[in-house]
Protein backbone atom coordinates (compact mmCIF):
# COMPACT_ATOMS: atom_id res chain seq x y z
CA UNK A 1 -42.69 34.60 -40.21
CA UNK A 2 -41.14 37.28 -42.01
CA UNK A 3 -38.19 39.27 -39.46
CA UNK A 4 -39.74 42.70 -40.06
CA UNK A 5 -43.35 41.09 -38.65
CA UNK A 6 -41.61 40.09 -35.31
CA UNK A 7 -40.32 43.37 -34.37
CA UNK A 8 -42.44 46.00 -36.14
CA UNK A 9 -44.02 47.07 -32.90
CA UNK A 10 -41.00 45.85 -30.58
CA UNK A 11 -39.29 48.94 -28.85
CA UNK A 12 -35.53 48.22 -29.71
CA UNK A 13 -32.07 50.50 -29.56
CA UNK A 14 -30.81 49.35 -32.88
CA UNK A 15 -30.22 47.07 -35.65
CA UNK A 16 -27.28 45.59 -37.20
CA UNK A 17 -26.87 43.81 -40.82
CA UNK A 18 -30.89 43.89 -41.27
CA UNK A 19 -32.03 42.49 -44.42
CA UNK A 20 -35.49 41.25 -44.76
CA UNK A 21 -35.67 37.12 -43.98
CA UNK A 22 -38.52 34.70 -42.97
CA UNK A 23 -37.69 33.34 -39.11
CA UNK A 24 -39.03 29.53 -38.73
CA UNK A 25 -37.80 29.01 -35.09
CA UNK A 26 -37.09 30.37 -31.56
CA UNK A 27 -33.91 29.89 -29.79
CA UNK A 28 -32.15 30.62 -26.17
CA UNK A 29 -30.07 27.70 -25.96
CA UNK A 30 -26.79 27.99 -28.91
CA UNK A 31 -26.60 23.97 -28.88
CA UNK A 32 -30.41 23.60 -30.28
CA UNK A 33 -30.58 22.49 -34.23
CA UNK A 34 -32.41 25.56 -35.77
CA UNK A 35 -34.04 26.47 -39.44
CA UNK A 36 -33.70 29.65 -39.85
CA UNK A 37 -33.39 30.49 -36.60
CA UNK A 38 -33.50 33.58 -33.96
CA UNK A 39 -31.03 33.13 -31.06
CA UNK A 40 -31.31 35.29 -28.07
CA UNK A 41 -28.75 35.84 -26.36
CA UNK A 42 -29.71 35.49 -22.36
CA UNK A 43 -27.39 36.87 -19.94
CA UNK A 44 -27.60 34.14 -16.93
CA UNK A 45 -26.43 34.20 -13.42
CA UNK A 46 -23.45 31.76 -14.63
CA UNK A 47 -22.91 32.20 -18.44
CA UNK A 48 -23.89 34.74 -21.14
CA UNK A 49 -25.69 33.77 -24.25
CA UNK A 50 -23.78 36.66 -26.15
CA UNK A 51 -20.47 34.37 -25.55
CA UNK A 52 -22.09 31.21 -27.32
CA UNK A 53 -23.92 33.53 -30.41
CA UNK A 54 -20.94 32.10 -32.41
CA UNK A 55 -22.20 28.45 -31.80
CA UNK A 56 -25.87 29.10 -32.51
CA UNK A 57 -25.11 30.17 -35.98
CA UNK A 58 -23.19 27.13 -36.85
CA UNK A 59 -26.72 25.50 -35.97
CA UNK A 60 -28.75 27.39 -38.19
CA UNK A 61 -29.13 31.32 -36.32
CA UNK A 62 -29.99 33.73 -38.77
CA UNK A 63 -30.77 37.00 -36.57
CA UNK A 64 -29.37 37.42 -32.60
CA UNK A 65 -31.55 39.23 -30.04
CA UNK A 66 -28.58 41.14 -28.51
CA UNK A 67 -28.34 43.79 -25.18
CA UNK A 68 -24.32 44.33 -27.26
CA UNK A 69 -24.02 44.44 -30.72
CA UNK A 70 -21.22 41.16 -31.86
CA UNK A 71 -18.44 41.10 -33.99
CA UNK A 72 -20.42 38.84 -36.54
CA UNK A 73 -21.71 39.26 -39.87
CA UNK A 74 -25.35 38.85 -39.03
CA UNK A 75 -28.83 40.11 -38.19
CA UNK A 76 -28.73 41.89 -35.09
CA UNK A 77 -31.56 43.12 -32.84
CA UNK A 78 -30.21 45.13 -29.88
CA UNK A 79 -32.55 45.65 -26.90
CA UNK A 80 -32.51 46.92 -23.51
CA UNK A 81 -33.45 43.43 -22.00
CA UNK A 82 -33.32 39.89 -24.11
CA UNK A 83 -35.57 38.09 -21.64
CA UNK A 84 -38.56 40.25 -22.00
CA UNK A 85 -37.96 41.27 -25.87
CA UNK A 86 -38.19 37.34 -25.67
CA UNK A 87 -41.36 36.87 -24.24
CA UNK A 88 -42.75 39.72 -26.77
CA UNK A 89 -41.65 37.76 -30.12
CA UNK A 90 -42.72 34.32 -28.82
CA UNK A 91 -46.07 35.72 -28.31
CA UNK A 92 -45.93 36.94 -31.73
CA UNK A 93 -44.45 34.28 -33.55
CA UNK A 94 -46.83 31.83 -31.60
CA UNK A 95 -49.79 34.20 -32.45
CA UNK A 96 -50.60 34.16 -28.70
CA UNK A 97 -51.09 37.60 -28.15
CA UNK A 98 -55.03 37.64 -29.59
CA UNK A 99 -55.42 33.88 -27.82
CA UNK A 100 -59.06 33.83 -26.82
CA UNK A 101 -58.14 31.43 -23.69
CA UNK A 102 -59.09 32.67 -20.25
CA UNK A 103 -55.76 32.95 -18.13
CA UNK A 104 -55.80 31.68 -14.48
CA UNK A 105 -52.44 32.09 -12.69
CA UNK A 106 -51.77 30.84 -9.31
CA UNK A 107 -48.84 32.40 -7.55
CA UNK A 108 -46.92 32.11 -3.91
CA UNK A 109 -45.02 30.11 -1.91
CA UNK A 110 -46.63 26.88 -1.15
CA UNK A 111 -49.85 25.81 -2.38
CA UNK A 112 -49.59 27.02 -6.17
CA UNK A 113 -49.88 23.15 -7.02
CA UNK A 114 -53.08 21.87 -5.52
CA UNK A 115 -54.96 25.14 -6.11
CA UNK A 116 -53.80 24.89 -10.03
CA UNK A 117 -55.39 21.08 -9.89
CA UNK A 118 -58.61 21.76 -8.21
CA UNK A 119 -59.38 24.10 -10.58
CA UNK A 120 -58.62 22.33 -13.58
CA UNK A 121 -60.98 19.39 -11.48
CA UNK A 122 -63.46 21.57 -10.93
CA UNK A 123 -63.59 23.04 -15.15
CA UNK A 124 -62.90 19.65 -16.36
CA UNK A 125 -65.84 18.16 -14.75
CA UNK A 126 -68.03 21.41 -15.57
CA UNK A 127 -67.45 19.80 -19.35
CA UNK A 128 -64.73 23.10 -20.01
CA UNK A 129 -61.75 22.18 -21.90
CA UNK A 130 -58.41 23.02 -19.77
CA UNK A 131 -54.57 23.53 -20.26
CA UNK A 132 -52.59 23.20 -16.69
CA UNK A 133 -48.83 24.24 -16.62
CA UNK A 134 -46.90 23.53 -13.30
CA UNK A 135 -44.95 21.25 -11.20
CA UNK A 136 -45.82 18.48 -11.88
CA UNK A 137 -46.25 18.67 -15.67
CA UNK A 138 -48.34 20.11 -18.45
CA UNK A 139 -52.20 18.82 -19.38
CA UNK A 140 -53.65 19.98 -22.98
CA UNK A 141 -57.17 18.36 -21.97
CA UNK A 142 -56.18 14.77 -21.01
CA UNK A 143 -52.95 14.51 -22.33
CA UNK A 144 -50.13 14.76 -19.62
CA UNK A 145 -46.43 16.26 -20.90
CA UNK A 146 -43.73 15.56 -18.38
CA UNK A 147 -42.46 18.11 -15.91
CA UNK A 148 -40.81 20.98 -16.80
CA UNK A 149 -40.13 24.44 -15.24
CA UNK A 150 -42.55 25.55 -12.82
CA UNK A 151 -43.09 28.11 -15.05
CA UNK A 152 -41.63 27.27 -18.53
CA UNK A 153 -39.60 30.02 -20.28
CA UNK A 154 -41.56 32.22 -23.08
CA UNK A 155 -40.66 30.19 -26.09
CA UNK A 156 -41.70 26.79 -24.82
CA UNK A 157 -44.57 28.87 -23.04
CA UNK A 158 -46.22 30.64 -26.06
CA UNK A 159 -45.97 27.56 -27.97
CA UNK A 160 -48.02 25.35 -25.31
CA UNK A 161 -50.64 28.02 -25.10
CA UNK A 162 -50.63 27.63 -28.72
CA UNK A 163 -50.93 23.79 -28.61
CA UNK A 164 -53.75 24.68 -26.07
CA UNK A 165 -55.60 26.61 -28.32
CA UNK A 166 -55.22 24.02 -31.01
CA UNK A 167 -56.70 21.62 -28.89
CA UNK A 168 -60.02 23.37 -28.42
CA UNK A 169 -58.85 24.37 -24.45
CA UNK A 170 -60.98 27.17 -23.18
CA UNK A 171 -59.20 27.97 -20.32
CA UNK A 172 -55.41 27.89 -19.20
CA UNK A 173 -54.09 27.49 -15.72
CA UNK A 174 -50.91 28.27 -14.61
CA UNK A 175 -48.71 28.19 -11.86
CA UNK A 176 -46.88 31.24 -12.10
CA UNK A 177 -43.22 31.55 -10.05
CA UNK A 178 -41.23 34.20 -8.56
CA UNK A 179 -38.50 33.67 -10.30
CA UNK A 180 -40.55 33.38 -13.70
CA UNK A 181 -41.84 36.98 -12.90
CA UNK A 182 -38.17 38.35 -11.76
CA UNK A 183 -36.94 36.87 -15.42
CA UNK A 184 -39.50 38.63 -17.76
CA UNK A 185 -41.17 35.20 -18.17
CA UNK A 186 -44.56 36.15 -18.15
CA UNK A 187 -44.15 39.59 -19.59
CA UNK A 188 -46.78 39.16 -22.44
CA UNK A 189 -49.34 36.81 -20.92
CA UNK A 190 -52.48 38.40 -19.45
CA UNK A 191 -54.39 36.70 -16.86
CA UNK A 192 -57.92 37.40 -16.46
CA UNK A 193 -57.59 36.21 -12.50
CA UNK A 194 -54.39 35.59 -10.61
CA UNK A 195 -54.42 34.24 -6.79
CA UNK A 196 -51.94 35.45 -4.46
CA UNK A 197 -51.68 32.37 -2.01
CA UNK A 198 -48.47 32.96 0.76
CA UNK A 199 -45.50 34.42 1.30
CA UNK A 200 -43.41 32.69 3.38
CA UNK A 201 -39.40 32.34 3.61
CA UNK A 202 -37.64 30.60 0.17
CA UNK A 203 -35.69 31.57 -2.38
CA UNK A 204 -33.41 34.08 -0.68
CA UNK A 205 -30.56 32.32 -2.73
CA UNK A 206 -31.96 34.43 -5.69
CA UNK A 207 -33.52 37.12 -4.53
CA UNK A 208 -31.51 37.42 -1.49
CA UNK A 209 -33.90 39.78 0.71
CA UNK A 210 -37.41 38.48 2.07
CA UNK A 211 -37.94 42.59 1.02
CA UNK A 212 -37.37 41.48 -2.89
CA UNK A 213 -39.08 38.01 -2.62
CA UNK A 214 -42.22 39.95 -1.42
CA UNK A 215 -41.97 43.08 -4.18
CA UNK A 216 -41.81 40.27 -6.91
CA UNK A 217 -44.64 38.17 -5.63
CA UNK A 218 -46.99 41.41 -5.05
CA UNK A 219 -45.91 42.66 -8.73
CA UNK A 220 -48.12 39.68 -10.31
CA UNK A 221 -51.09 42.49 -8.61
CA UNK A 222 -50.55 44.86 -11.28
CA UNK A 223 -52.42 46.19 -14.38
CA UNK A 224 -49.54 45.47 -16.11
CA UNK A 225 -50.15 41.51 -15.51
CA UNK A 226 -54.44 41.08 -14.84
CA UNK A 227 -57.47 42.36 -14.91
CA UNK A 228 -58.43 40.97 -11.19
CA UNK A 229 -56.99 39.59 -7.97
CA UNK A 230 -57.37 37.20 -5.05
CA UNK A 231 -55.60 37.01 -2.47
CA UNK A 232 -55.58 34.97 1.27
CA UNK A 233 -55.19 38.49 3.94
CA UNK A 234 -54.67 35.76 6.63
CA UNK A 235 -51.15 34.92 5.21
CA UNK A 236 -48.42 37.07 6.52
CA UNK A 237 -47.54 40.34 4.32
CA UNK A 238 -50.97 39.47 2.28
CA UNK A 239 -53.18 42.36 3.69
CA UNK A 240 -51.18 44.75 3.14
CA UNK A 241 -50.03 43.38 -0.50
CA UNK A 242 -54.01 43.41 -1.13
CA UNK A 243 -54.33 46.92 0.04
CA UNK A 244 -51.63 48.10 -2.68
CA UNK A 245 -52.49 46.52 -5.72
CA UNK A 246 -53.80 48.80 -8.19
CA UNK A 247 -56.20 46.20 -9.56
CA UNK A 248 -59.75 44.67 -8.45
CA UNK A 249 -58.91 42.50 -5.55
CA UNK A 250 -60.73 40.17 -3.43
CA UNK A 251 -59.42 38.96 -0.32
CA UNK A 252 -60.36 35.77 1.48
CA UNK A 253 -59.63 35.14 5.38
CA UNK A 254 -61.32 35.07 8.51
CA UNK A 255 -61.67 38.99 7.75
CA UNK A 256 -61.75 39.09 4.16
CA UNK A 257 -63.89 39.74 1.61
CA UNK A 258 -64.67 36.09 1.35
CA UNK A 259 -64.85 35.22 5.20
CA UNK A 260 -63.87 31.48 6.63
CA UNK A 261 -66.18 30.80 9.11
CA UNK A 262 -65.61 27.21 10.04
CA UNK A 263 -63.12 24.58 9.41
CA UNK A 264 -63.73 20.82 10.72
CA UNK A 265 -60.93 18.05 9.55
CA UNK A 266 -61.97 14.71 9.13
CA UNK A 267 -60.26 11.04 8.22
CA UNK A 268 -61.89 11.95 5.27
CA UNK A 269 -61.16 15.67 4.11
CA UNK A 270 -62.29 18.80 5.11
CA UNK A 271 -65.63 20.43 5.71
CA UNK A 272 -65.90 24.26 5.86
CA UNK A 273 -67.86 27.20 5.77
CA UNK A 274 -67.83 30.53 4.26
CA UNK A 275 -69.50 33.65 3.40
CA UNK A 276 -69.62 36.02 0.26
CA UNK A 277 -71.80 38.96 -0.08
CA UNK A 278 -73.57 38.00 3.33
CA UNK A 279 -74.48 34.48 1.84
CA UNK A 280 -73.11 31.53 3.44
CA UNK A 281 -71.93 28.16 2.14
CA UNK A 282 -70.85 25.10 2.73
CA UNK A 283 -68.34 23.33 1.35
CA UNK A 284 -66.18 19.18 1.66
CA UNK A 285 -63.51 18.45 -0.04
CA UNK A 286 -61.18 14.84 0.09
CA UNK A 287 -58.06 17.30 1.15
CA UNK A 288 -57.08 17.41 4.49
CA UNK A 289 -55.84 20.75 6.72
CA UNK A 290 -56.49 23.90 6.98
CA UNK A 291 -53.74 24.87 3.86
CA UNK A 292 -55.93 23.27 1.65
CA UNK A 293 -58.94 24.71 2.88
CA UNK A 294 -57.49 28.25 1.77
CA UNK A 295 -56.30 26.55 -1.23
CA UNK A 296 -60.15 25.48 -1.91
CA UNK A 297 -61.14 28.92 -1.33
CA UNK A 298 -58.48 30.40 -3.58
CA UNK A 299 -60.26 27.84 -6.52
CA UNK A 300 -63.42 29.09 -5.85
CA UNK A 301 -63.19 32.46 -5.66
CA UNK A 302 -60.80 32.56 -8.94
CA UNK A 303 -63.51 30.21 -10.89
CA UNK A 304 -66.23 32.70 -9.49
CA UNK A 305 -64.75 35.75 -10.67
CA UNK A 306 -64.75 34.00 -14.00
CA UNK A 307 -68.17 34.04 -14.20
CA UNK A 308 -69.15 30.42 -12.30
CA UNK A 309 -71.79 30.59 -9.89
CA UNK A 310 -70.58 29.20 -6.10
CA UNK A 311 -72.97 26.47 -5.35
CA UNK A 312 -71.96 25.04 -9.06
CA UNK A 313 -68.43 25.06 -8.10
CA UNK A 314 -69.29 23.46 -4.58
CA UNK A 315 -70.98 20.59 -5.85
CA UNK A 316 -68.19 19.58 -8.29
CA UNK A 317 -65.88 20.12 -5.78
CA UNK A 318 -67.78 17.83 -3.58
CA UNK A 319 -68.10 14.95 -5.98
CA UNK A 320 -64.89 14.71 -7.75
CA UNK A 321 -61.93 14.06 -5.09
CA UNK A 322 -58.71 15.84 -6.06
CA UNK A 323 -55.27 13.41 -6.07
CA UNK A 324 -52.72 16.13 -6.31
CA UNK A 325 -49.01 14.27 -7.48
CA UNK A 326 -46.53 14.57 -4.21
CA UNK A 327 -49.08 16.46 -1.84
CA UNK A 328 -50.48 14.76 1.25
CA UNK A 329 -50.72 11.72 -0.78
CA UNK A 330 -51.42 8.27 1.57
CA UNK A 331 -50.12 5.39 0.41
CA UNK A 332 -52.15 2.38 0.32
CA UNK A 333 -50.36 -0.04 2.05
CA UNK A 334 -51.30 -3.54 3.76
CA UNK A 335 -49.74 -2.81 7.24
CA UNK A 336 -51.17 -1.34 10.73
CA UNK A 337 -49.87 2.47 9.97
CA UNK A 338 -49.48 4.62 7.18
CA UNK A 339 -47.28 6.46 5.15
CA UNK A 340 -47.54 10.01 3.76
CA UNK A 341 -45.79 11.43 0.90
CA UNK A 342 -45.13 15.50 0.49
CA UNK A 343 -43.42 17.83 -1.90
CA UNK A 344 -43.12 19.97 1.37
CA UNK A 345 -40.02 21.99 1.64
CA UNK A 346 -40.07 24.70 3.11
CA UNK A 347 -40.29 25.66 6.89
CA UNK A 348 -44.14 26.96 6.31
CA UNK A 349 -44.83 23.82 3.88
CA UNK A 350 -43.23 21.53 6.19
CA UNK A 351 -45.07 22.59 9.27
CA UNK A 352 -48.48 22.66 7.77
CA UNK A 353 -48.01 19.60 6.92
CA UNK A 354 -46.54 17.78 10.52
CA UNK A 355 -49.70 20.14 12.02
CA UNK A 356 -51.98 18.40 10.10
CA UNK A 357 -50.64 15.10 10.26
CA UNK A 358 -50.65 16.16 13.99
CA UNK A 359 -54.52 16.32 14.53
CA UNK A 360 -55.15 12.95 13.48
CA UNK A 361 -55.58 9.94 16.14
CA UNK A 362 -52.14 8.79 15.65
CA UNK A 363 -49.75 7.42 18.11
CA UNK A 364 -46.73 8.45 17.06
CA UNK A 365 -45.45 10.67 13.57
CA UNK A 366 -41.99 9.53 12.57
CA UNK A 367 -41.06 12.08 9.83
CA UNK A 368 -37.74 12.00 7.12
CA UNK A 369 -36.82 14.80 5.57
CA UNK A 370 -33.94 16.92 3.94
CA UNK A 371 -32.77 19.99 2.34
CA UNK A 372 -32.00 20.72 -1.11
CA UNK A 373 -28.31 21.99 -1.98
CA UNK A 374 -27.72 25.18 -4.05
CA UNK A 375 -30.46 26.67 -2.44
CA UNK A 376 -31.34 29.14 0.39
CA UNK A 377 -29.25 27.55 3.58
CA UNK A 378 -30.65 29.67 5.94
CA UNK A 379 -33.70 28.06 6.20
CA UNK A 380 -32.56 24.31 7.00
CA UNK A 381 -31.87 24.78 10.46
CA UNK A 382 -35.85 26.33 11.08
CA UNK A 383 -37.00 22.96 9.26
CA UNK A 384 -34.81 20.98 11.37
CA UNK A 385 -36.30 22.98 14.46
CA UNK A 386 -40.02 22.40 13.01
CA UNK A 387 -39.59 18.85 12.32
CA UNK A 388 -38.10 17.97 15.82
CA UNK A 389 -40.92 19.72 17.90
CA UNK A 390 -43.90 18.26 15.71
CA UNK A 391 -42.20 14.73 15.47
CA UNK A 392 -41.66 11.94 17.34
CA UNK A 393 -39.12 11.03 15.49
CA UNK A 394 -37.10 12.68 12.97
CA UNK A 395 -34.67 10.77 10.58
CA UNK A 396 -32.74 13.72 8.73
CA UNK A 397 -31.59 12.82 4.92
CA UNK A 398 -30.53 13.46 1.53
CA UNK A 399 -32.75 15.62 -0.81
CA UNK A 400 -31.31 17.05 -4.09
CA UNK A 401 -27.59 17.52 -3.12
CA UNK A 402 -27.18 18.87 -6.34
CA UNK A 403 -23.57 20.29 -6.09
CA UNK A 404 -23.23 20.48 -2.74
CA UNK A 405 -21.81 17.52 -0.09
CA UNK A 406 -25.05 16.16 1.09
CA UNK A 407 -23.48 15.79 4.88
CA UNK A 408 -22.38 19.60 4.97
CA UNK A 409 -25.98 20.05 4.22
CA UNK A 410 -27.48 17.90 6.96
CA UNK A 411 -25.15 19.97 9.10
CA UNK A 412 -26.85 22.52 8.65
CA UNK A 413 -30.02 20.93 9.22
CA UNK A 414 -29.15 19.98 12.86
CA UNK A 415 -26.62 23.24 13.44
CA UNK A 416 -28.13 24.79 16.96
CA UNK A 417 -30.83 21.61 17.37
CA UNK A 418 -30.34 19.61 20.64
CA UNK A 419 -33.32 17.93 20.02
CA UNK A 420 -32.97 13.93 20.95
CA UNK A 421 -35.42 12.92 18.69
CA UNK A 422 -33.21 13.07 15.41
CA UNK A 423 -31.14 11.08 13.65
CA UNK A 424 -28.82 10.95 10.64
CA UNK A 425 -28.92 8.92 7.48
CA UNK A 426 -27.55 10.55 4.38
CA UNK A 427 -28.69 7.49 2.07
CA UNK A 428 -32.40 8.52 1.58
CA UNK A 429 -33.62 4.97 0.51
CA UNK A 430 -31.72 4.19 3.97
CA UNK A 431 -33.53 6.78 5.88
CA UNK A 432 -36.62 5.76 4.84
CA UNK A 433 -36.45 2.20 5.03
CA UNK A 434 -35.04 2.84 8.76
CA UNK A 435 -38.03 4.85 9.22
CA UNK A 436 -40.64 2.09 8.17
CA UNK A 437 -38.91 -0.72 10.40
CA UNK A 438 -39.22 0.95 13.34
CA UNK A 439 -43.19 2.17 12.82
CA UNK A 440 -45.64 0.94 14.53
CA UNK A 441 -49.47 0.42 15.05
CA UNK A 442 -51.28 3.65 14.55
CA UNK A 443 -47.84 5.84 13.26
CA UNK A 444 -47.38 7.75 10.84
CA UNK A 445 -44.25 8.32 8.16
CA UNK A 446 -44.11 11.02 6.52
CA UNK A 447 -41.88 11.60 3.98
CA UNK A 448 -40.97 15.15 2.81
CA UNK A 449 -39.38 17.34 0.52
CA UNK A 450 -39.07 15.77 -3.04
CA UNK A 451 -43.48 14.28 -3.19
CA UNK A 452 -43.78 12.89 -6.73
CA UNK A 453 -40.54 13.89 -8.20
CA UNK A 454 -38.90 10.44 -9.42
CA UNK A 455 -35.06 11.57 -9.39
CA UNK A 456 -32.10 12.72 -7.16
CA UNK A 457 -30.22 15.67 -8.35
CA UNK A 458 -26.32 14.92 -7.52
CA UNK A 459 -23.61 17.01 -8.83
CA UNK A 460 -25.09 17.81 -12.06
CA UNK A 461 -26.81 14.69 -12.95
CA UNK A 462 -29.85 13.64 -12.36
CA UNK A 463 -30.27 10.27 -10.66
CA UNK A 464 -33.48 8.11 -10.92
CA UNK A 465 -35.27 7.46 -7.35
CA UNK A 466 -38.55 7.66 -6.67
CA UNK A 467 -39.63 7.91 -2.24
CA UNK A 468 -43.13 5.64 -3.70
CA UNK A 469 -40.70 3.17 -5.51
CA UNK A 470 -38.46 2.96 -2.15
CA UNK A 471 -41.82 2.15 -0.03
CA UNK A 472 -43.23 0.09 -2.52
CA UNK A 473 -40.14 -2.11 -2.78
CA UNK A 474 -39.74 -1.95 1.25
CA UNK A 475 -42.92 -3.97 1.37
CA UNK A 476 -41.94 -6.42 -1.39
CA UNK A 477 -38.63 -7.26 0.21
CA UNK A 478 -37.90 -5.63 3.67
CA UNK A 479 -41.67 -6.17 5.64
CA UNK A 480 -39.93 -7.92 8.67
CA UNK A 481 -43.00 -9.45 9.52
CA UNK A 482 -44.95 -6.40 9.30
CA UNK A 483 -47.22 -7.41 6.89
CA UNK A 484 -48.76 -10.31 5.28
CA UNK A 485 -46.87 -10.96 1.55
């Protein structure tokens, strides 16, 4: 695509060295093999893009996206911000900007996940083509890519939703991050719905102030993002985020526009009622706790504003059970308890989750868990709290260390926690084998914090291990009699 077409409507400060030249590829990291290639040059929180423009042209950079023009004889755009002049040209380049795709974006603290997958259940069993970016990877229709960002920065973004398109996908669903908002990710997509789940303490390591994390969450409510919005008034801050947001919004709670009248958990899911517009429903699903019943609602609702009547969307929902990677997921195992696998980690995620576990008939709930390094440390010690009062037993262990010592971090897991009912085992395959030997008849382990992710982050590198492969090979080689081999 020709340079001039890229930035004829882009609001820039200045140009260096233009001369009309055709631009083939996309760029933000200076190591990347390019033909004909724009770099942009991202300042980040450790490096600065500008510093490695030098590199990037030895690869095959013919312009820089600049915020400071460079001693180097070559195309330079200068801009106010790289990251969202970014998101502008990939849309462009990618041809994304006139996509005919309806954009679904799923947004807060916990629960982005499993309402992203019911609702590309729910479309893909309505016979709708779907494109899901999240977690736990990226679908175009029934092909899985493996995980990337959360959100996926605008070059790799525009060029999915292009991919999407390609493959016939009506509808895109996307779990949209804080952070990706804070960094301009998102700054040319426009979502015909976006859901407004929680708010609850995470982060802080980036946007240091519960005050920011909220502003940047509540910003996704904006014109400037979508057209309309849903949001769950019985999370904290939510009602009075809903009340602000200068776009159509719906609210859902036991006082919201959608109301929750009922909510009755069985071994077997969830059944629940609600109301809209005076009409009341009734809706199962194969998730368990009340979380996911709000994260059920938040499907609906989104799918409904979209033009899909309820009962529809209630009937699919009933007859196609959701497995959501790394949430709530029970392993099928041949012994006399069970075991439950979570992504939870966070204080709110991880006590939703013990609550739940909680309400079951169970005799005892033995629980492992950790904390991930180079994040927000000020929540460890309130998960350490939460897991000791809704355990039995707590075995506190390694997460993603990442650069951190992964004992300093336990520290501060157990730091003003008297609680007798923990213990220490840094190893996690060590933590939770301990924690399977010493189950019992009707227990249950559950195993938190890292849910379908199949590596350990430890000082920069990232280390296969996978919490099914450690049960899984428990049961091959360490039963102890538990179970018949």
């Amino acid at each position: 695509m020709k340079l001039y077409d890229l930035i004829s409507n882009l609001k820039f400060v200045g140009i260096k060295n233009y001369k009309e030249i055709e631009i083939d590829s996309l760029s933000l990291n200076s190591k990347e093999k390019l033909e004909n290639g724009m770099y942009f040059c991202i300042k980040g929180m450790k490096t600065d893009g500008h510093n490695f423009a030098g590199e990037s042209i030895k690869n095959g950079a013919i312009c820089l996206v600049v915020e400071r023009f460079l001693d180097l004889p070559i195309t330079q755009i200068l801009v106010e911000n790289v990251r969202a002049t970014m998101s502008y040209i990939s849309s462009v380049f990618y041809g994304t900007y006139k996509s005919k795709m309806k954009f679904i974006g799923i947004t807060g603290t916990n629960g982005k996940t499993t309402t992203t997958f019911l609702m590309r259940e729910i479309l893909t069993n309505l016979g709708k083509k779907v494109g899901l970016i999240g977690t736990e990877g990226v679908y175009i229709n029934n092909l899985l890519l493996p995980p990337m960002l959360t959100t996926p920065d605008p070059i790799v973004l525009h060029k999915l939703f292009s991919e999407m398109e390609s493959n016939g996908c009506e509808y895109c669903i996307m779990e949209v991050s804080a952070h990706a908002i804070a960094l301009n990710k998102i700054d040319n997509v426009y979502f015909d719905v976006v859901g407004l789940t929680n708010i609850t303490k995470d982060h802080l390591d980036f946007f240091l102030t519960m005050e920011n994390y909220i502003k940047c969450k509540a910003s996704l409510l904006s014109y400037k993002y979508a057209k309309t919005g849903v949001v769950n008034t019985d999370a904290k801050y939510l009602k009075e985020i809903a009340k602000k947001a200068n776009i159509e919004t719906i609210t859902l709670g036991k006082d919201g526009d959608v109301k929750l009248l009922e909510n009755h958990l069985t071994l077997k899911g969830s059944n629940f009622k609600f109301s809209v517009k005076n009409k009341t429903y009734s809706a199962h699903t194969n998730l368990m706790g009340e979380y996911n019943v709000y994260n059920c609602l938040m499907a609906i609702i989104c799918l409904n504003t979209l033009g899909f009547e309820i009962p529809t969307i209630l009937s699919t929902l009933k007859t196609s059970p959701v497995i959501v990677p790394g949430r709530f997921n029970v392993l099928e195992i041949n012994a006399n308890f069970n075991v439950v696998i979570d992504y939870a980690h966070t204080p709110d995620g991880i006590k939703n989750v013990l609550t739940t576990i909680k309400s079951l008939p169970i005799k005892r709930l033995i629980t492992v868990f950790g904390c991930g390094g180079n994040r927000d440390k000020t929540k460890r010690s309130e998960m350490g709290q939460i897991a000791a009062l809704l355990s039995d037993q707590v075995i506190v262990t390694s997460d993603n260390p990442r650069d951190e010592n992964p004992d300093m971090i336990i520290d501060d897991i157990l730091r003003n926690n008297n609680a007798k009912n923990m213990v220490r085992i840094t190893d996690r395959k060590s933590a939770i084998e301990y924690a399977l030997s010493i189950a019992e008849k009707n227990d249950i382990v559950a195993i938190l914090g890292k849910g379908a992710e199949n590596y350990q982050e430890i000082q920069g590198v990232k280390v296969h291990f996978s919490d099914y492969e450690v049960v899984d090979n428990y049961f091959k080689y360490f039963s102890k009699g538990k179970i018949k081999l």
